[in-house]
Structure formats: structure tokens, C-alpha cells
N, C-alpha and C. Protein backbone atom coordinates (compact mmCIF):
# COMPACT_ATOMS: atom_id res chain seq x y z
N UNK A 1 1.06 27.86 24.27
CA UNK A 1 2.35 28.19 23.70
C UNK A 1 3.03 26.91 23.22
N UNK A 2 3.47 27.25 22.11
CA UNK A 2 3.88 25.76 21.88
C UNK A 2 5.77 26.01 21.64
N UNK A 3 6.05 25.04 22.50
CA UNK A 3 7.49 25.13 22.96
C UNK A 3 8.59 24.55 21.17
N UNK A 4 7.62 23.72 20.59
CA UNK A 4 8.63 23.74 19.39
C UNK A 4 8.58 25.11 18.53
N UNK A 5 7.35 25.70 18.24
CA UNK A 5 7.32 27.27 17.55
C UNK A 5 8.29 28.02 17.80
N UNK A 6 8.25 27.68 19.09
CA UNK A 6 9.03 29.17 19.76
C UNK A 6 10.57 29.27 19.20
N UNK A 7 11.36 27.82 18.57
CA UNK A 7 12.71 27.74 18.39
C UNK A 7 12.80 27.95 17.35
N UNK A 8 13.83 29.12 16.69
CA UNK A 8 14.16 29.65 15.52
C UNK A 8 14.64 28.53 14.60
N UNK A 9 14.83 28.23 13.38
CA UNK A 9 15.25 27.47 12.39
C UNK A 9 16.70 27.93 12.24
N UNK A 10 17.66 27.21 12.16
CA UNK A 10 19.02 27.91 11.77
C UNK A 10 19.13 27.72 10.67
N UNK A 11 20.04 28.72 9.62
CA UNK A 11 19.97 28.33 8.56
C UNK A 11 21.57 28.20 8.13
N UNK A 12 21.75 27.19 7.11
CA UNK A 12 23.56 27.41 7.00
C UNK A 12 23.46 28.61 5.60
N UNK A 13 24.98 28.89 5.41
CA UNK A 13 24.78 29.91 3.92
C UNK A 13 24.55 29.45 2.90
N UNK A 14 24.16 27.69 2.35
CA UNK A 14 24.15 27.17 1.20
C UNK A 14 22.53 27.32 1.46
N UNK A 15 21.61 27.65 2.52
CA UNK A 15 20.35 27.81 1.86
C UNK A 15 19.76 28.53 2.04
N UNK A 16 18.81 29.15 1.24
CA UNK A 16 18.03 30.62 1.07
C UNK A 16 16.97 29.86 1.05
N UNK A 17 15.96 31.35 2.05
CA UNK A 17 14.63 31.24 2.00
C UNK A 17 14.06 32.37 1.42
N UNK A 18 13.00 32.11 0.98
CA UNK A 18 12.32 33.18 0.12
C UNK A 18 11.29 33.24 0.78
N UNK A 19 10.18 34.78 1.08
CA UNK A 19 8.92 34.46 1.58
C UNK A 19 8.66 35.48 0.78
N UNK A 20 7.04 34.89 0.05
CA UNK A 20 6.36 36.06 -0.76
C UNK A 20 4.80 35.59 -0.15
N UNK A 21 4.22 36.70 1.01
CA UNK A 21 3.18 36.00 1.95
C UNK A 21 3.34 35.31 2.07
N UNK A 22 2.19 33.98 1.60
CA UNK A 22 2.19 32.98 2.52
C UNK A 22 2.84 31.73 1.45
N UNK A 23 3.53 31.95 0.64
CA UNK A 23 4.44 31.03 0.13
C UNK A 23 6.22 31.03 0.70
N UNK A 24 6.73 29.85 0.99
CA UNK A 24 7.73 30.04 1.23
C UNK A 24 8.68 28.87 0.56
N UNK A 25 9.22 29.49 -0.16
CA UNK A 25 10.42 28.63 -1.07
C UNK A 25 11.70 28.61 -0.33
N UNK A 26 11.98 27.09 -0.30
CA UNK A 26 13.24 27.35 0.42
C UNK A 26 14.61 26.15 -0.77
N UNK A 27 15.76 27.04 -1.02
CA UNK A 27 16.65 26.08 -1.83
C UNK A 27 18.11 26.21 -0.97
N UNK A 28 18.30 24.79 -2.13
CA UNK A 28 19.64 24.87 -1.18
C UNK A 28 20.36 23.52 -2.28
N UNK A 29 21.66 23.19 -1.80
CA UNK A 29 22.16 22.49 -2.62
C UNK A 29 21.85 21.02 -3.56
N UNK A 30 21.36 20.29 -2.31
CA UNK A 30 20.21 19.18 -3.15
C UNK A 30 18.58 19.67 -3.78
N UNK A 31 18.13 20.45 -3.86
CA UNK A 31 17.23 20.65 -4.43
C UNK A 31 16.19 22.04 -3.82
N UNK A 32 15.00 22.31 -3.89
CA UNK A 32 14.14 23.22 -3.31
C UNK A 32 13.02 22.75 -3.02
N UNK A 33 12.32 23.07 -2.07
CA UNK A 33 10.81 22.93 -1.41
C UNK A 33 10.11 23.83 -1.54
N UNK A 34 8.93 24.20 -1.55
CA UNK A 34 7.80 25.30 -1.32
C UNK A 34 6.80 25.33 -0.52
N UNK A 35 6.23 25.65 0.15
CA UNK A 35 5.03 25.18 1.13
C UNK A 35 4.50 26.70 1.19
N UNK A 36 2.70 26.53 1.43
CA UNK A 36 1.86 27.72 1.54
C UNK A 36 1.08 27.32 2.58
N UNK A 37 1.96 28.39 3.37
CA UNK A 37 0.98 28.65 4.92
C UNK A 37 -0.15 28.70 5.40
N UNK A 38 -0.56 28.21 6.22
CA UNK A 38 -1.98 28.52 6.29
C UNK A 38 -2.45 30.29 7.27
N UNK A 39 -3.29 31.05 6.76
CA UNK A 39 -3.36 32.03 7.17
C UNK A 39 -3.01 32.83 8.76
N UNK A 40 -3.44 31.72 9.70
CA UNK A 40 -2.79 32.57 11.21
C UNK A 40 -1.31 32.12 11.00
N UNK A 41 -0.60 31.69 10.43
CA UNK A 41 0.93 31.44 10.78
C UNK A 41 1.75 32.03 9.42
N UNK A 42 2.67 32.89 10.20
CA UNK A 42 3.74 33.45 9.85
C UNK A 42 4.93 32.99 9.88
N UNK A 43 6.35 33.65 8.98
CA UNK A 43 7.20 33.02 8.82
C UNK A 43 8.40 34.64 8.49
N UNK A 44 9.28 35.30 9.30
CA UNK A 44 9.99 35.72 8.69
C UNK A 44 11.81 35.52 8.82
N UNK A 45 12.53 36.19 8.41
CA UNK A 45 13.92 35.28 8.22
C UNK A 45 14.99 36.45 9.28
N UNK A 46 15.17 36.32 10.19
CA UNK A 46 15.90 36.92 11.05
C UNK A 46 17.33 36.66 11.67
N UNK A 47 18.77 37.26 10.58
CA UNK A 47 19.66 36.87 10.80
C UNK A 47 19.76 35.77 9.93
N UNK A 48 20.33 34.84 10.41
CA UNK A 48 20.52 33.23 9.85
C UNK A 48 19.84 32.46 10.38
N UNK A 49 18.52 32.85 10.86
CA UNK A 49 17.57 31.92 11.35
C UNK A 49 16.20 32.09 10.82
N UNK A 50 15.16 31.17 10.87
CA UNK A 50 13.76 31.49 10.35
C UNK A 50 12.87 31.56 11.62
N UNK A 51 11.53 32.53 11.56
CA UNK A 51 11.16 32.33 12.98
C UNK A 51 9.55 32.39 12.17
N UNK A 52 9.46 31.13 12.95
CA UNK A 52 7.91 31.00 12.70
C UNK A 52 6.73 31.49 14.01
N UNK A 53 5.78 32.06 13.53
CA UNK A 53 4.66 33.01 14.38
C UNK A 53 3.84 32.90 14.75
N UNK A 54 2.48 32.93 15.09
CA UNK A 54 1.28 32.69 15.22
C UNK A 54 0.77 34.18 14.98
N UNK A 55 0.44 34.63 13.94
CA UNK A 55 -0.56 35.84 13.21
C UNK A 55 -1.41 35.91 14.18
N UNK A 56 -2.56 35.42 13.89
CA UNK A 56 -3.79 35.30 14.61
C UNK A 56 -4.24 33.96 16.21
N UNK A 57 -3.97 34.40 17.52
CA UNK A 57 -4.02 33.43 18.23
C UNK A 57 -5.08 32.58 18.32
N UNK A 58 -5.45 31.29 17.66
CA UNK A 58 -6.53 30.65 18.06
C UNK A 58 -6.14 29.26 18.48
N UNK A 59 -7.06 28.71 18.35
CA UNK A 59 -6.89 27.33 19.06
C UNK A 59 -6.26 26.71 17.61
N UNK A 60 -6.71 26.98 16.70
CA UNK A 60 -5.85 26.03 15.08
C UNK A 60 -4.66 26.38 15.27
N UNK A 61 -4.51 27.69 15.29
CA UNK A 61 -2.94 28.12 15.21
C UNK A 61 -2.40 27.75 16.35
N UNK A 62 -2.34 27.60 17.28
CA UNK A 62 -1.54 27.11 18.58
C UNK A 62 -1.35 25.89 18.05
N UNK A 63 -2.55 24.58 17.56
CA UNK A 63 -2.34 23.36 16.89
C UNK A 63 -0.98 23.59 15.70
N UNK A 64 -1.23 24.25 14.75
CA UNK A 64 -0.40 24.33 13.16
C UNK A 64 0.43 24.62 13.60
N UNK A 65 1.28 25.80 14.56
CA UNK A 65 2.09 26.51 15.00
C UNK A 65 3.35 26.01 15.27
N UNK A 66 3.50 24.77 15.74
CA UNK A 66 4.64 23.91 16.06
C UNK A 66 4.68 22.91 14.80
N UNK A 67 3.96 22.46 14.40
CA UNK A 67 3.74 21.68 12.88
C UNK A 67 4.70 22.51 11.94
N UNK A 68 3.86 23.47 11.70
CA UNK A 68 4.75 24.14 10.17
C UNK A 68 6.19 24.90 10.90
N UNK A 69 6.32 24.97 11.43
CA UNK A 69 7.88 25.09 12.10
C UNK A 69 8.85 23.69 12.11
N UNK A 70 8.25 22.47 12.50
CA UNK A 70 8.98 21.25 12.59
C UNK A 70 8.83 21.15 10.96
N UNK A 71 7.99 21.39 10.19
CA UNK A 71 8.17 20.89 8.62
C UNK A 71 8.94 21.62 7.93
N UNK A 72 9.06 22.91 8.35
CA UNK A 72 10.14 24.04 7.41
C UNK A 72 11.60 23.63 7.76
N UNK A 73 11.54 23.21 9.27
CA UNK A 73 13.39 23.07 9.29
C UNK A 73 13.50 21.40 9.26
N UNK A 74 12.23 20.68 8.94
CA UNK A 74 12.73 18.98 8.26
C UNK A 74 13.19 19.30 6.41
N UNK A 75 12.43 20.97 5.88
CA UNK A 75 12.80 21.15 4.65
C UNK A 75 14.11 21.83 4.57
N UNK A 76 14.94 22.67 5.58
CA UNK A 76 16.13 23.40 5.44
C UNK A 76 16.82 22.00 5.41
N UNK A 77 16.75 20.62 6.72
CA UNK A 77 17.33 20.24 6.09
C UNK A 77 17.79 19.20 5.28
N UNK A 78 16.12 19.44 4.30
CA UNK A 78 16.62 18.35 3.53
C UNK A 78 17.06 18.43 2.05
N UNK A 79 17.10 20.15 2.31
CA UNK A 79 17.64 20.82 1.21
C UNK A 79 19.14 20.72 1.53
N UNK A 80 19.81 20.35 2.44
CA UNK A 80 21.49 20.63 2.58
C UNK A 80 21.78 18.90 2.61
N UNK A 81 20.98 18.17 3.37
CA UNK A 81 21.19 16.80 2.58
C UNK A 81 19.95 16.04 2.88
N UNK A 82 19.87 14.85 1.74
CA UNK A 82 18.86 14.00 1.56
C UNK A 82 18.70 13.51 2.64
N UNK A 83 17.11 12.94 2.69
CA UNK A 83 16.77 12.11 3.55
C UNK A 83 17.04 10.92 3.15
N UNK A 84 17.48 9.85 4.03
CA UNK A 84 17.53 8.44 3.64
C UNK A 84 17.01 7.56 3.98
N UNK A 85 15.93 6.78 3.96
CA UNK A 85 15.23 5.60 4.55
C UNK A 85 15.50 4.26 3.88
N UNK A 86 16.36 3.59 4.48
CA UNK A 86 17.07 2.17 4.54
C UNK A 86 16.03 0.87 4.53
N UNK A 87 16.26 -0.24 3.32
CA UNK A 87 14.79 -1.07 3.62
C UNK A 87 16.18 -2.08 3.22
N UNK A 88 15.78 -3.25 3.58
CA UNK A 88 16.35 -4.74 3.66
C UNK A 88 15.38 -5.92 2.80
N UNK A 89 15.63 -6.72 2.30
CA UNK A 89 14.85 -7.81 1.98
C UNK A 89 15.58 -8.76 2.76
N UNK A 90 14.73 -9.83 3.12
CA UNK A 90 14.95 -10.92 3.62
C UNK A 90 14.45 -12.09 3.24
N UNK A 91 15.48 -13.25 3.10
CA UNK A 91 14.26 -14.55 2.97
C UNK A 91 15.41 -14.67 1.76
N UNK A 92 15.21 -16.53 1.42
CA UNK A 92 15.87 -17.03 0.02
C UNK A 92 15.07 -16.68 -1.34
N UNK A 93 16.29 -16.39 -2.12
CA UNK A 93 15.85 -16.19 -3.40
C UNK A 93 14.99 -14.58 -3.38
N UNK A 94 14.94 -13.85 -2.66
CA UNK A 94 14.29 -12.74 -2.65
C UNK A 94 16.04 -12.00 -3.00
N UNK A 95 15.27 -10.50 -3.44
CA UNK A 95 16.16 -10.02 -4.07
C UNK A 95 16.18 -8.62 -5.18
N UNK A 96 16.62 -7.70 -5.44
CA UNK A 96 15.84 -6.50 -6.21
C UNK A 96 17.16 -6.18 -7.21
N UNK A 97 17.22 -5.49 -8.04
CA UNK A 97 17.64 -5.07 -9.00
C UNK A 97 17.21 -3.42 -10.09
N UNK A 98 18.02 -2.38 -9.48
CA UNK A 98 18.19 -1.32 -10.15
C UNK A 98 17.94 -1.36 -11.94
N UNK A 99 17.38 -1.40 -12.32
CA UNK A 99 17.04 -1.08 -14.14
C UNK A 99 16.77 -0.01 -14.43
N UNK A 100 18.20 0.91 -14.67
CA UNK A 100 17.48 2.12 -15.32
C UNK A 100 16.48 3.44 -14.15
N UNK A 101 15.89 3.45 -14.03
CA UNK A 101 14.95 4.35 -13.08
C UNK A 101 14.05 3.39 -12.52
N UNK A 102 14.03 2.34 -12.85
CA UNK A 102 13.06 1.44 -11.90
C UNK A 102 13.47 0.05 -11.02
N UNK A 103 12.63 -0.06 -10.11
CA UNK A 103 13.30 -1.26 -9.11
C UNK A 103 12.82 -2.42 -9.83
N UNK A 104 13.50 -3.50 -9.65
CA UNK A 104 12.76 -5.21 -9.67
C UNK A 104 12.76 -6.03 -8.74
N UNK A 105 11.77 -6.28 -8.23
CA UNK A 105 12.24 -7.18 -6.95
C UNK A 105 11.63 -8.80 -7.58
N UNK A 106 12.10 -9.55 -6.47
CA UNK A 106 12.12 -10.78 -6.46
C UNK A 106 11.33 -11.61 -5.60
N UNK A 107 9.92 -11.50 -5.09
CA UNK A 107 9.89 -11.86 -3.76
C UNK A 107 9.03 -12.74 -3.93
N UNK A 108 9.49 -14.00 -4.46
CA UNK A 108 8.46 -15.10 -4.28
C UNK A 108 7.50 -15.66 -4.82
N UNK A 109 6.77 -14.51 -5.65
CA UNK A 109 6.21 -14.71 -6.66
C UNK A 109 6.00 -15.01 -7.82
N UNK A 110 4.99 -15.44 -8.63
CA UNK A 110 5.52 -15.91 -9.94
C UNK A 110 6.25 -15.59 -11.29
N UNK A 111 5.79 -14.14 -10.63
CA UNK A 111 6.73 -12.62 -11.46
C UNK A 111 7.25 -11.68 -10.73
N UNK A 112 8.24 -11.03 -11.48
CA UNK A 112 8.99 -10.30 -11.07
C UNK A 112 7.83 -8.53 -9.87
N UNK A 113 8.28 -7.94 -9.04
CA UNK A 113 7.52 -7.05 -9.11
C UNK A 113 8.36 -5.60 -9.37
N UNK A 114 7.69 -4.69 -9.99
CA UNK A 114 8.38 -3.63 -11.09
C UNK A 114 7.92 -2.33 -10.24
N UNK A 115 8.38 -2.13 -9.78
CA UNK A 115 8.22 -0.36 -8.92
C UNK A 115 9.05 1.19 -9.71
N UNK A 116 7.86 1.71 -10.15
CA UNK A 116 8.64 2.94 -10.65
C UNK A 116 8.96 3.65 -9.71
N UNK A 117 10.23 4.53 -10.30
CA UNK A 117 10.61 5.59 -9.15
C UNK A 117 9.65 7.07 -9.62
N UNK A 118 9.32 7.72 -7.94
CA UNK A 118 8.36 8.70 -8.47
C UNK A 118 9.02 9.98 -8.46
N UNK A 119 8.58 10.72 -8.54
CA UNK A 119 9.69 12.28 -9.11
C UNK A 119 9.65 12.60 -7.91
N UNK A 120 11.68 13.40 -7.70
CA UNK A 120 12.27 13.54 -6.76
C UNK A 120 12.70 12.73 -5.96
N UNK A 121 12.58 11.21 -6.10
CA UNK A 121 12.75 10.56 -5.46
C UNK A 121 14.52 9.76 -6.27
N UNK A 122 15.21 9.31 -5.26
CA UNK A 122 16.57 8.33 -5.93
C UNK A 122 16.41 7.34 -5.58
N UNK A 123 16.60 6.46 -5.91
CA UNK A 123 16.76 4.97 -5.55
C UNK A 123 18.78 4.02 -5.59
N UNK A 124 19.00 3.64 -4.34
CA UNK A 124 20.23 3.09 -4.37
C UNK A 124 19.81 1.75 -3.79
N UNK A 125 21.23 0.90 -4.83
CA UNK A 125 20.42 -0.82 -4.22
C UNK A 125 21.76 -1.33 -3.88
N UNK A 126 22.46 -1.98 -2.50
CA UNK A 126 23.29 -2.63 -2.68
C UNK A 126 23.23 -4.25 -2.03
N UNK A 127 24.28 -4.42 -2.60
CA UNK A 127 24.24 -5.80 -2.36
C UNK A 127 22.52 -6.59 -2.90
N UNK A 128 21.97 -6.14 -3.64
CA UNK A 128 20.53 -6.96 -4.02
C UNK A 128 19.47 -7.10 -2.84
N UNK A 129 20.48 -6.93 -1.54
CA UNK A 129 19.09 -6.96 -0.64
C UNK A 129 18.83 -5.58 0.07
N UNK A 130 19.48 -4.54 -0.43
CA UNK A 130 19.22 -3.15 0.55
C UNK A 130 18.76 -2.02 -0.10
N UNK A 131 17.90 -1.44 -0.05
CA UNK A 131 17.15 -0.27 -0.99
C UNK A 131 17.40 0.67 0.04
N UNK A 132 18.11 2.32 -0.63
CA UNK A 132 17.75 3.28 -0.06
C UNK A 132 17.01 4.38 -0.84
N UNK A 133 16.31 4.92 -0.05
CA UNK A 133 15.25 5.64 -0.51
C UNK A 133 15.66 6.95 -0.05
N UNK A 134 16.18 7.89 -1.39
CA UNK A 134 16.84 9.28 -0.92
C UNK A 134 16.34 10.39 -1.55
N UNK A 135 15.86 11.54 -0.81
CA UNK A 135 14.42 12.51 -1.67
C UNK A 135 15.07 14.04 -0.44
N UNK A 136 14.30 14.80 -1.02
CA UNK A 136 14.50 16.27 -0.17
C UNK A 136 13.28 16.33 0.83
N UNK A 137 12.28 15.90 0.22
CA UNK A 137 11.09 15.75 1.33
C UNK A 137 11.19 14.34 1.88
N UNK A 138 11.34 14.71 3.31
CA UNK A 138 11.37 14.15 4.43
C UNK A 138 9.78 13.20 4.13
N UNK A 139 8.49 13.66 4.30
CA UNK A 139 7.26 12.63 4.23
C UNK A 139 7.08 12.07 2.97
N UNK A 140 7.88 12.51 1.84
CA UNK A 140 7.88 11.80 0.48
C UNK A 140 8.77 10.47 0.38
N UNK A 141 9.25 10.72 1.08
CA UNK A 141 10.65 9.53 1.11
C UNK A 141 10.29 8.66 1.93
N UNK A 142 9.70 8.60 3.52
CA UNK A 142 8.76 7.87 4.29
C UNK A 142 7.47 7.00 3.62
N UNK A 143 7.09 8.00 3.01
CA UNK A 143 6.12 7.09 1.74
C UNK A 143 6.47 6.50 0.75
N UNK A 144 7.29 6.28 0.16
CA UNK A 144 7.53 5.64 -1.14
C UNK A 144 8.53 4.52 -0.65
N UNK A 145 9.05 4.75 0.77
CA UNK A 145 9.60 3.40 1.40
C UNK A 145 8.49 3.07 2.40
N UNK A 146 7.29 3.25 2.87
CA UNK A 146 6.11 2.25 2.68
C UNK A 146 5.66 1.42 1.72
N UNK A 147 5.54 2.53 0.52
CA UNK A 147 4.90 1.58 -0.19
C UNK A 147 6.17 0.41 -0.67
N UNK A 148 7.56 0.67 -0.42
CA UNK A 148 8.16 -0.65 -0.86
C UNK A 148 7.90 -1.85 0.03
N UNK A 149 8.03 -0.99 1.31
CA UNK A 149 7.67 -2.21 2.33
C UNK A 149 6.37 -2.87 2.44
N UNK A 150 4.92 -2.03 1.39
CA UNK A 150 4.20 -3.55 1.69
C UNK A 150 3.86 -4.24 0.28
N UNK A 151 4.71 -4.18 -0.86
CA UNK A 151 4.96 -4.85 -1.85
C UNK A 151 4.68 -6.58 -1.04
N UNK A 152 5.64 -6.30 -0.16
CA UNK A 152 5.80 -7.96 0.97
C UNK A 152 6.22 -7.59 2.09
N UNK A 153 5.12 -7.61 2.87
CA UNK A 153 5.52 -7.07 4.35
C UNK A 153 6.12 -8.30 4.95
N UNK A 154 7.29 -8.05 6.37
CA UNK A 154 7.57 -9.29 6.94
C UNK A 154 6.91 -10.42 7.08
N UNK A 155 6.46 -11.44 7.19
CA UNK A 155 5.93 -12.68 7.40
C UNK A 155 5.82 -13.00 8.95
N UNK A 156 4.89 -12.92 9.85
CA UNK A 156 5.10 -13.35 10.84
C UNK A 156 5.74 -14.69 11.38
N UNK A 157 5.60 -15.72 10.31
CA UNK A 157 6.30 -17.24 11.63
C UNK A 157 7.79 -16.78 10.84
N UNK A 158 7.97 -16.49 9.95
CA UNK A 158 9.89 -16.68 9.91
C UNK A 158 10.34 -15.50 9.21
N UNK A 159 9.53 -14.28 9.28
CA UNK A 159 10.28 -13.30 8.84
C UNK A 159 10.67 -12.35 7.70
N UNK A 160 10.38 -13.65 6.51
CA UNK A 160 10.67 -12.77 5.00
C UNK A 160 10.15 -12.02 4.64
N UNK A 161 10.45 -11.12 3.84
CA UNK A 161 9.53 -10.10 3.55
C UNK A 161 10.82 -8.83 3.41
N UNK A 162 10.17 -7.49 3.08
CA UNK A 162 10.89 -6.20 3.10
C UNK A 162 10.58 -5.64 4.44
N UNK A 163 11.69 -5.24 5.13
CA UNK A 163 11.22 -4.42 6.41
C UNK A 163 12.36 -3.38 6.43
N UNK A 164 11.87 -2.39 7.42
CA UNK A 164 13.46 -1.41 7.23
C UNK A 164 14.55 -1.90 8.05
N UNK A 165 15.71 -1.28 7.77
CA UNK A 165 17.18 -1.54 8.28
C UNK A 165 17.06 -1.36 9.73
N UNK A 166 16.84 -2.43 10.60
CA UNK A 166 16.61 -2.33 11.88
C UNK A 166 15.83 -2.29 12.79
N UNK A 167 14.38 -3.07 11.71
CA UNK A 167 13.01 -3.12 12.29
C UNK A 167 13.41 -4.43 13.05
N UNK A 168 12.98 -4.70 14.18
CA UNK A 168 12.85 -5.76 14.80
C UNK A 168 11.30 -6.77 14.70
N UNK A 169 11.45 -8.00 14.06
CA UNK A 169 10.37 -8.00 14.28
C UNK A 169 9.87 -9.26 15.18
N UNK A 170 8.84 -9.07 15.90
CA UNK A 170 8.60 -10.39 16.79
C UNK A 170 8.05 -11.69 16.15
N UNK A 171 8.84 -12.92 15.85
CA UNK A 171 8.14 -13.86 15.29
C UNK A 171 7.39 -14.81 16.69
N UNK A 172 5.80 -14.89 15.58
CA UNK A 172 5.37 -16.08 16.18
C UNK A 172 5.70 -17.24 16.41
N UNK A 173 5.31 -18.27 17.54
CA UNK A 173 5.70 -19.69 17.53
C UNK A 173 4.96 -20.42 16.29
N UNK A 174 5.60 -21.60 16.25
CA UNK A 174 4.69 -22.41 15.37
C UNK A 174 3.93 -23.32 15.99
N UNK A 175 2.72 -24.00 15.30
CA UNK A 175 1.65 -24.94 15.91
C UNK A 175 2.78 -26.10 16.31
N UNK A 176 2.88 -26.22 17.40
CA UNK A 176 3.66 -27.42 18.20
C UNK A 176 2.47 -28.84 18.09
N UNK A 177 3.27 -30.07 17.47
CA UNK A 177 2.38 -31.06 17.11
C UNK A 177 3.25 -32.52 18.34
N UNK A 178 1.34 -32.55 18.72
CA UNK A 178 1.39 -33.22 19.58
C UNK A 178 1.96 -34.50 19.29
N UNK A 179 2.08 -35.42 20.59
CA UNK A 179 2.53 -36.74 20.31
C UNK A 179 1.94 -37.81 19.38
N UNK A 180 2.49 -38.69 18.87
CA UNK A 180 1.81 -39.86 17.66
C UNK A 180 0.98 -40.31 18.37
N UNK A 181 -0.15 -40.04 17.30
CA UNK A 181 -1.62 -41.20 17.84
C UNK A 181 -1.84 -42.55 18.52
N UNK A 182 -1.91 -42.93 19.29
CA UNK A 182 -2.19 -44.09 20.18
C UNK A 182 -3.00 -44.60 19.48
N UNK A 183 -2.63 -46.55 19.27
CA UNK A 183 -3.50 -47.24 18.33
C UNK A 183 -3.94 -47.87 19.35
């Protein structure tokens, strides 16, 4: 039994779900999702809540069963508001710049680096060192602020690099140099 399945989805009145079998469209004020079930798992809309099922009991569906329940209500709500994943640059002279639909960053290199934005996705930049990454899908937005973060991942001895808003990261020591050579 899987204890996340079992909890109904609440829904507010700005979003509707649609189920036609095993497709389920769900909209709402920032945008709409769709996802197609896999055959033992069910989905119907009871009240102002969604309740996801297990059709057929097997060992997959006991697995999927809590899955596509945690992914339908990460989609209710990221249909009522965006997801946001927060990234930082760090380090001198690093630095990014909004153009239009695409990022520019600055990081060190001998050229600029040019990141398109991919569909559904927003991009907000402030202050030159903070990118947010704002989308309706929750694992779309996680990914496309990976891939900003390994454009230039942190640097282990001092740090620079893109990391997210509140990654901690552990720096290494540096090679400690011994005393002057004895003549």
C-alpha cells in the first residue's frame, strides 16, 4: 500500500481536470499539463479532489502508484503557480544578461556563452548574477536549471562557478608550500 497514493489531490476552483481514459489534462491559470497513464493506474475527480488508484494490483503498480499521484498534484500545482529554481553566479567578472529570449553569460571564457530558452520555460535575471528558472513542469524547470548549472559548475578550491541559491559548497584546502630550501 503505498501511503502517498492513498492521499487525494486537492484541487482549488482555478483548476480543472479532464480525464479521457488514460489521458489526463489538467489547466489552470499559468498554463496546462497532460500526462498518459500507464494502464494499472487510475485517476478519477471526486468533489474538489483527484484520487489516484491502482486498477490492476501488481508489484509495478504498487511501484507507479505513489509516483503518478506525487506528479499529478506537482502538476495541479504548477498550474496555479510556477515553479521557481533560483541559480547564482559567482566569482569576478562572471555575469549573465537577458537578450530578448536568450541568456548570455560571462564566465571566464574567451566568449560569451549563449543559452536558448526552451519552450515553456521563463527566464528572470537580476542583478546580473541571479537566474530564475520559472516553467509549469516541475522536472522541466529542474532540468534546464541543470543544464545552466553545468555551463560552469562551482570550482572546488574557491568556488566560482553557477550553483543554486543556497547550495553550500565545501571548498578544498590548497597545496600548503613547505618551508624555503636549505642551501
Amino acid at each position: 500500500m503505498s501511503k502517498i497514493g492513498k492521499k487525494p489531490i486537492p484541487l482549488s476552483e482555478k483548476v480543472t481536470v479532464n480525464i479521457n481514459q488514460k489521458n489526463v489534462l489538467i489547466k489552470g491559470p499559468e498554463g496546462e499539463l497532460s500526462f498518459i497513464l500507464p494502464s494499472c493506474i487510475g485517476v478519477k475527480v471526486e468533489g474538489n479532489n483527484v484520487v489516484v488508484f491502482e486498477e490492476k494490483e501488481t508489484d509495478k503498480s504498487k511501484a507507479l502508484w505513489g509516483l503518478y499521484r506525487q506528479l499529478l498534484a506537482n502538476a495541479v500545482l504548477g498550474v496555479q503557480k510556477k515553479w521557481e529554481k533560483r541559480l547564482q553566479i559567482v566569482g569576478t567578472g562572471y555575469n549573465v544578461k537577458l537578450e530578448g529570449e536568450k541568456l548570455v553569460f560571462k564566465l571566464g571564457y574567451s566568449h560569451p556563452v549563449i543559452f536558448e530558452k526552451p519552450k515553456d520555460i521563463e527566464f528572470k535575471v537580476e542583478k546580473n548574477t541571479i537566474i530564475s528558472v520559472l516553467g509549469v513542469d516541475k522536472q522541466k524547470v529542474g532540468e534546464v536549471a541543470y543544464k545552466i548549472r553545468m555551463l560552469k559548475p562551482p570550482d572546488d578550491y574557491k568556488g566560482k562557478g553557477i550553483r543554486y541559491e543556497g547550495e553550500k559548497i565545501k571548498l578544498k584546502p590548497t597545496k600548503k608550500v613547505k618551508g624555503a630550501a636549505s642551501a
